[in-house]
Protein backbone atom coordinates (compact mmCIF):
# COMPACT_ATOMS: atom_id res chain seq x y z
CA UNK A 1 0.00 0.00 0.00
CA UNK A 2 2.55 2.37 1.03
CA UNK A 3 4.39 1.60 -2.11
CA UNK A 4 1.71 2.69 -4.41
CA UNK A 5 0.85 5.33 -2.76
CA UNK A 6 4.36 6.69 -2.98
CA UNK A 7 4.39 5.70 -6.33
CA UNK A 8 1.11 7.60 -7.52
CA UNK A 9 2.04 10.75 -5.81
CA UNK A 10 5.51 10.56 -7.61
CA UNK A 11 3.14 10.38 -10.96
CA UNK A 12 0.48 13.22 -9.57
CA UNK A 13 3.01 15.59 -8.69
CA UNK A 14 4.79 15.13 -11.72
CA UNK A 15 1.50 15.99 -13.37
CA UNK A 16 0.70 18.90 -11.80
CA UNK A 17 4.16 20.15 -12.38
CA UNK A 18 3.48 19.76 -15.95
CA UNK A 19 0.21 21.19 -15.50
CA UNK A 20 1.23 24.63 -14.02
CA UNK A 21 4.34 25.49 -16.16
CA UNK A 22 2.32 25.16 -19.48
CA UNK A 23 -0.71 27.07 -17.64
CA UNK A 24 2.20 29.43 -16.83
CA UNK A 25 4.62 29.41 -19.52
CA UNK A 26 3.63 32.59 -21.15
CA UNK A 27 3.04 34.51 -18.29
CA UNK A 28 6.89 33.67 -17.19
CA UNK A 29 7.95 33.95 -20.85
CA UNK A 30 6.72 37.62 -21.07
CA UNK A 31 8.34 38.36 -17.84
CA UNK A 32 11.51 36.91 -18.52
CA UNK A 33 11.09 38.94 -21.68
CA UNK A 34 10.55 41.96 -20.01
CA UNK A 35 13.54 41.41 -17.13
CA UNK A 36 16.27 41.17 -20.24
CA UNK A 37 15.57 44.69 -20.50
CA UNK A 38 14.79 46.29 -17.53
CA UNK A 39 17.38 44.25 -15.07
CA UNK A 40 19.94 46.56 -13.56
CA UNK A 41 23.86 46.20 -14.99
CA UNK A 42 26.10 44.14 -13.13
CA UNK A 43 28.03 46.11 -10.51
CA UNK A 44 30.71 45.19 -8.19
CA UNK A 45 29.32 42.99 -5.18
CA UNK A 46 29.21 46.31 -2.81
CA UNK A 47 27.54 48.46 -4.88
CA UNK A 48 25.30 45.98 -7.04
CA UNK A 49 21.67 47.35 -6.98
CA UNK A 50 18.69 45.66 -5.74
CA UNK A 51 16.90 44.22 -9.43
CA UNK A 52 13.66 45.58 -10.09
CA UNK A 53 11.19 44.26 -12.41
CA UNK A 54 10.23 46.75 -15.76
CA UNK A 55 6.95 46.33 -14.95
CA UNK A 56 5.70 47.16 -11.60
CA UNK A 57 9.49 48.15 -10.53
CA UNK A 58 9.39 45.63 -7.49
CA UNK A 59 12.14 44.17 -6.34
CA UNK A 60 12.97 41.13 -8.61
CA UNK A 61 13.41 37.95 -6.37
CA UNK A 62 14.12 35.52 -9.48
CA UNK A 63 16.69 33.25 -9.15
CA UNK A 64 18.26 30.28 -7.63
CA UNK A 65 18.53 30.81 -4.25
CA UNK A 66 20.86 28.49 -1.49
CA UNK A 67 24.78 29.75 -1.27
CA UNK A 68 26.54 30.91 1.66
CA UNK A 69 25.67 35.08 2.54
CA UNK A 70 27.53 37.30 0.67
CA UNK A 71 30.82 37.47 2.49
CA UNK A 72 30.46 35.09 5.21
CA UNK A 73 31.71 31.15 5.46
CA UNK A 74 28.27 29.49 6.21
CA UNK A 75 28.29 26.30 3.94
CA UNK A 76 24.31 25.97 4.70
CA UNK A 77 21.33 27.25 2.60
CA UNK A 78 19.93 29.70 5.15
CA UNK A 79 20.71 31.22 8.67
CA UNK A 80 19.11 32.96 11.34
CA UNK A 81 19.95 36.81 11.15
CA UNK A 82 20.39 38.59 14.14
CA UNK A 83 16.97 38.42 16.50
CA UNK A 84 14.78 40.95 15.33
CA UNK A 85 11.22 40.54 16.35
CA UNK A 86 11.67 36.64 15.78
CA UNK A 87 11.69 33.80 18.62
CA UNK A 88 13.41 30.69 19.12
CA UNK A 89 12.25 26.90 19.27
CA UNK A 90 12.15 27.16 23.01
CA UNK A 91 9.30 29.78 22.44
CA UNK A 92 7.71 27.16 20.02
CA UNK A 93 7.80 24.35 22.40
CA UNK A 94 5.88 27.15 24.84
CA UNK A 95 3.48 27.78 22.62
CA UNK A 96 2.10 24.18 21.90
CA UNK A 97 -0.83 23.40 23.71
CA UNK A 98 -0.70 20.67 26.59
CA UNK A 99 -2.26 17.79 24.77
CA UNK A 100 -0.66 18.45 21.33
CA UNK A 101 2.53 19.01 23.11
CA UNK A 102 2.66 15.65 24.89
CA UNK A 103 1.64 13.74 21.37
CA UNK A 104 4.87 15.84 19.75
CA UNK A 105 7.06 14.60 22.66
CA UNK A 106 6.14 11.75 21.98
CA UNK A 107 7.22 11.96 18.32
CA UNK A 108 10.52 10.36 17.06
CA UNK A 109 13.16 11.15 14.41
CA UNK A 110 11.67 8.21 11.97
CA UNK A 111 7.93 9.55 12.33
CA UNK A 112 9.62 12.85 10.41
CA UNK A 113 6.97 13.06 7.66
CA UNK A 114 10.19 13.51 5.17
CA UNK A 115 11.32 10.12 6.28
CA UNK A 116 7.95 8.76 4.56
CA UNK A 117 8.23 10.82 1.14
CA UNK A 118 6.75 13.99 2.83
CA UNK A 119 8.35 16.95 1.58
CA UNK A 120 9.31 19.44 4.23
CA UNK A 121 7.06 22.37 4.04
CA UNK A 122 7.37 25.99 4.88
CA UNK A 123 8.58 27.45 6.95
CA UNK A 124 10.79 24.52 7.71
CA UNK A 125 12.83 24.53 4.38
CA UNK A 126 13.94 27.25 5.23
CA UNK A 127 15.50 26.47 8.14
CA UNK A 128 17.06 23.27 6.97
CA UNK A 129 20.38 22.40 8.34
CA UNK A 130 21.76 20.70 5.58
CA UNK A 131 22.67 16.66 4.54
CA UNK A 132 22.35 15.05 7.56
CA UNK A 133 24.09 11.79 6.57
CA UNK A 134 26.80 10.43 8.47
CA UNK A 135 30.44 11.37 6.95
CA UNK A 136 29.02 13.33 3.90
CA UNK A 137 29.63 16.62 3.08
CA UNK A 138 26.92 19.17 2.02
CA UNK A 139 26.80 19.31 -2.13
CA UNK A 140 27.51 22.59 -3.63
CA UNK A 141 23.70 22.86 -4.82
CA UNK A 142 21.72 20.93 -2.12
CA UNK A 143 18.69 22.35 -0.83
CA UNK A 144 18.08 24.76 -3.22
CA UNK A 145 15.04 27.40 -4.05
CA UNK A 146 14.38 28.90 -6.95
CA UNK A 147 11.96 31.82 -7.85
CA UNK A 148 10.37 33.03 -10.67
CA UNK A 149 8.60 36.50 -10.33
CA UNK A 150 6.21 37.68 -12.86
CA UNK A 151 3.36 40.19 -13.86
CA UNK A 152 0.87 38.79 -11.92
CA UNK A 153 2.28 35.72 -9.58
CA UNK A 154 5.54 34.10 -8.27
CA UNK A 155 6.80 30.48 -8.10
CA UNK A 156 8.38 29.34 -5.51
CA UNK A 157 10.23 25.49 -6.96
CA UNK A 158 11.75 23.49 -4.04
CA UNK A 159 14.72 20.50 -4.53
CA UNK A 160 14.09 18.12 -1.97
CA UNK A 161 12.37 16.04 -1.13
CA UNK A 162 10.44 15.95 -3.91
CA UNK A 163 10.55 18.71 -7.13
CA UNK A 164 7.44 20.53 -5.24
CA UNK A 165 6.59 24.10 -6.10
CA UNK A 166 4.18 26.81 -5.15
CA UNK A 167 2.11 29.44 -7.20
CA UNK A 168 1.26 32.69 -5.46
CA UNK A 169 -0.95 35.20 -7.04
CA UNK A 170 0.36 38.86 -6.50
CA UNK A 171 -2.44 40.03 -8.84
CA UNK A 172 -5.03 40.79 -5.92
CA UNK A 173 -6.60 37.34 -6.11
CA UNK A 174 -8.31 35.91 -2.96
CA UNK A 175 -7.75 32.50 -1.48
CA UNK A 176 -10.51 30.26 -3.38
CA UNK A 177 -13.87 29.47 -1.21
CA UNK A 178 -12.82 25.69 -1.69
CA UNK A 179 -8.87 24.79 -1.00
CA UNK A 180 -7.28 20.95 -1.25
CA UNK A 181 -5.50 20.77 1.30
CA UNK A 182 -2.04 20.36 0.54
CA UNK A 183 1.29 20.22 1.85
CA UNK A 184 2.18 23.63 0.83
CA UNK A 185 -1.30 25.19 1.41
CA UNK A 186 -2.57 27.86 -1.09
CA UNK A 187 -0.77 31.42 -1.37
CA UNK A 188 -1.83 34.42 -2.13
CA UNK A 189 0.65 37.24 -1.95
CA UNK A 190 0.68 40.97 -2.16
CA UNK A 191 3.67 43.77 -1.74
CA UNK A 192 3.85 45.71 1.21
CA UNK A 193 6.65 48.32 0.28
CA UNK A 194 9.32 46.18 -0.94
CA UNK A 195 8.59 42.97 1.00
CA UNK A 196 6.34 40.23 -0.41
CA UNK A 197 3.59 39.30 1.99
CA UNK A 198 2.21 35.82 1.39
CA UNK A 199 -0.55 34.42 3.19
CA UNK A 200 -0.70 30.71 3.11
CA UNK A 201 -3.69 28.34 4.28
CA UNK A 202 -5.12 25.43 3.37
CA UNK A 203 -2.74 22.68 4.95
CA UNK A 204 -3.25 18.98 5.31
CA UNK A 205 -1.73 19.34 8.79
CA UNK A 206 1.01 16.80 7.58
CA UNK A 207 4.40 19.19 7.74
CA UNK A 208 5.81 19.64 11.23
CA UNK A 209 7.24 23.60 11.34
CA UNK A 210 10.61 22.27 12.08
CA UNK A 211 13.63 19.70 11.41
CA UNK A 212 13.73 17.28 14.40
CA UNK A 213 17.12 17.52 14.76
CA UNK A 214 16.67 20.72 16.73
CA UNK A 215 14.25 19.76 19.46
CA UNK A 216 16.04 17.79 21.65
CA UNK A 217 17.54 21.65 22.34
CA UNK A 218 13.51 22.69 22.83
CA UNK A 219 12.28 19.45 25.28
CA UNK A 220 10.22 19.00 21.86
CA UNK A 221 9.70 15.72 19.79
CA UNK A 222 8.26 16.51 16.50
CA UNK A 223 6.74 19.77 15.47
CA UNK A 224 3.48 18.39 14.54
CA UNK A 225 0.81 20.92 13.14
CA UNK A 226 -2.78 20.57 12.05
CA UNK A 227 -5.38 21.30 9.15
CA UNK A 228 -5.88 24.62 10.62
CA UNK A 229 -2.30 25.83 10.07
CA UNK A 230 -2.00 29.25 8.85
CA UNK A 231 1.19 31.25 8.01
CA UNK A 232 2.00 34.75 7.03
CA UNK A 233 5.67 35.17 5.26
CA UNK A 234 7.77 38.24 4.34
CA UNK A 235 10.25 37.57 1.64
CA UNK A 236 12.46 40.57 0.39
CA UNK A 237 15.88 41.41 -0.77
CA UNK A 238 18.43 42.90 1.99
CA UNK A 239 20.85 43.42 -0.93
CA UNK A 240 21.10 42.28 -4.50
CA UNK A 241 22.17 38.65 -3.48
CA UNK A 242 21.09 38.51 0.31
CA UNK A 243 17.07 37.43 0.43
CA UNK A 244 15.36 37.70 4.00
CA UNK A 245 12.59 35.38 5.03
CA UNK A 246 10.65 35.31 8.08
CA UNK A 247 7.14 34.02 8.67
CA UNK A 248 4.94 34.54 11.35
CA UNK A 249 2.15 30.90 12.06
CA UNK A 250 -0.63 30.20 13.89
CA UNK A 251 -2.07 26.66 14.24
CA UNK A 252 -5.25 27.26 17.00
CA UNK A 253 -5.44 23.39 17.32
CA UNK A 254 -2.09 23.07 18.32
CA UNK A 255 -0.61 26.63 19.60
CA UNK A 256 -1.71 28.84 21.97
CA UNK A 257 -0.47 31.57 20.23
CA UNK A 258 1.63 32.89 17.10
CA UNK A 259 5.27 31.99 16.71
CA UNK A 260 7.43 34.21 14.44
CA UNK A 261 10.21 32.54 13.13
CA UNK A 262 13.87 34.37 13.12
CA UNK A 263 14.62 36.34 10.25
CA UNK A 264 16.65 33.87 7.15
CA UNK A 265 19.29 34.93 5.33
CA UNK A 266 19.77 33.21 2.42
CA UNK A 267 22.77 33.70 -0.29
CA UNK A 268 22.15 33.89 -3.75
CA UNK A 269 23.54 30.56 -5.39
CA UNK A 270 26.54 30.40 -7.09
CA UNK A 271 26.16 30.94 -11.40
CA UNK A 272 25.18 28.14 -13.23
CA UNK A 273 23.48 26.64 -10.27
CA UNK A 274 20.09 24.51 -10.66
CA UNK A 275 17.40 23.05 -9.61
CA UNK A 276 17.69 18.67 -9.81
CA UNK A 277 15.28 16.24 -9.99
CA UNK A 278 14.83 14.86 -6.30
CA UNK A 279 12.23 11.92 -6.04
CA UNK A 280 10.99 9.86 -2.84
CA UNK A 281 10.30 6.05 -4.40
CA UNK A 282 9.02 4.14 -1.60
CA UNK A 283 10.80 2.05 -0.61
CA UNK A 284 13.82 2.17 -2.02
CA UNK A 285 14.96 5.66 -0.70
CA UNK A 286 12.92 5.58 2.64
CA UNK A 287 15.47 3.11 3.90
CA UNK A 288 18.23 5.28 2.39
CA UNK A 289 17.03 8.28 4.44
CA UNK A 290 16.09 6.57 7.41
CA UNK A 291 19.55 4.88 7.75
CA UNK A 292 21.25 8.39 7.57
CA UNK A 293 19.04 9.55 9.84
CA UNK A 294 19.87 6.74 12.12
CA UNK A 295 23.49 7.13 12.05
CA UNK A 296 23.39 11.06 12.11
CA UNK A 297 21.24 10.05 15.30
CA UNK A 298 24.33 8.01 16.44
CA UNK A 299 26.75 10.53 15.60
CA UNK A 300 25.39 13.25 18.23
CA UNK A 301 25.71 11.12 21.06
């Protein structure tokens, strides 16, 4: 059972993939168009402008998005910047409601939902630490994001688990009155100034907010959320390869409150970086992952 269901969701999702870049081909066509000859010259890195798009002259947040900050060392996709409004996984831990804290606690590394072809969700890829494998090294281009802004939405394409992607609307358009719920949730997004506010609901309650490796610092066990998850994310450009995230959730079946993650820094990726096919077949990768989660397990003690 669990094999064909991994199996048809490998076919679905490659479907709807298919699906939304022909729906959206010429729409990202006429904006790539568009961005040839409106994109600001290349500059040295300390005086490189923020891109703006010719159309609407928003910052442009195309591009393939996972290297180290500009000028730092950090080998990981994102990391915290300094504290600004933002609270920690202790908060989080807090802020989970007796009964759905004691189920989380009671949560192990093997019931992460990426350890049974989940994909992570947001605002957890974000936060991702990296290959967690024993002995390996983090690839050059692991964990990546890639976005592609246009006229009247944005797509957001994820790596890994699965190739997963998002479509928000930046063209006014409300939520729908009936949502799927999905992993991702449905997005609708609108500019505040130069920061893209997305609002995001619709979940399947499926995603847990963050990597389990981090809540053995928290007295947490998984970061389990429901079907009435709702987020609210700010993505925007600090510099011309520096993009900020930081999203603010609210789960009423599960938190007592909202939670506001830190602020993200993530580096643009290096040039010719891309986005590669990344598919969970069950089972033949589930007991790849779950053995390097086992020995990363190891590892730390």
């Amino acid at each position: 059972m669990e094999k064909s269901l991994g199996t048809a969701a490998v076919v679905v999702g490659g479907a709807l993939l298919g699906f939304a870049f022909l729906a959206h081909a010429a729409s990202v066509r006429a904006a790539a168009q568009q961005r040839g000859a409106g994109q600001a010259a290349t500059t040295p890195a300390t005086t490189k402008p923020i891109p703006r798009t010719p159309w609407d002259g928003k910052p442009d947040l195309t591009g393939v998005w996972g290297g180290p900050v500009p000028g730092g060392q950090e080998t990981r996709p994102a990391r915290p910047a300094p504290a600004e409004g933002g609270s920690g996984l202790a908060e989080l831990a807090r802020l989970y409601q007796p009964r759905a804290s004691e189920i989380s606690k009671a949560l192990s590394y093997l019931d992460d939902p990426r350890l049974h072809c989940g994909p992570y969700g947001f605002p957890r890829y974000i936060g991702i630490p990296g290959l967690q494998a024993s002995g390996a090294t983090r690839l050059p281009f692991y964990f990546l994001l890639q976005i592609v802004q246009a006229p009247k939405e944005t797509l957001v394409l994820v790596e890994y688990t699965y190739s997963g992607f998002r479509i928000i609307p930046t063209d006014g358009s409300p939520h729908p009155k009936a949502i799927v719920p999905t992993y991702f949730g449905d997005s609708v997004g609108r500019w505040e100034g130069d920061t893209l506010v997305v609002d995001v609901t619709g979940f399947n309650g499926k995603i847990w907010l963050q990597s389990p490796q981090n809540f053995a610092n928290a007295g947490g066990g998984g970061w389990l959320t429901s079907d009435a998850l709702h987020e609210v994310e700010r993505w925007r450009l600090v510099d011309a390869d520096t993009l900020e995230y930081q999203a603010t959730v609210e789960d009423p079946k599960v938190l007592t409150g909202p939670w506001t993650t830190p602020k993200y820094l993530i580096g643009r990726a290096a040039p010719g970086a891309m986005l590669h096919e990344a598919l969970c077949l069950d089972p033949e990768d589930l007991a790849v992952m779950t053995d390097a989660a086992r020995a990363a397990k190891e590892e730390k003690k």
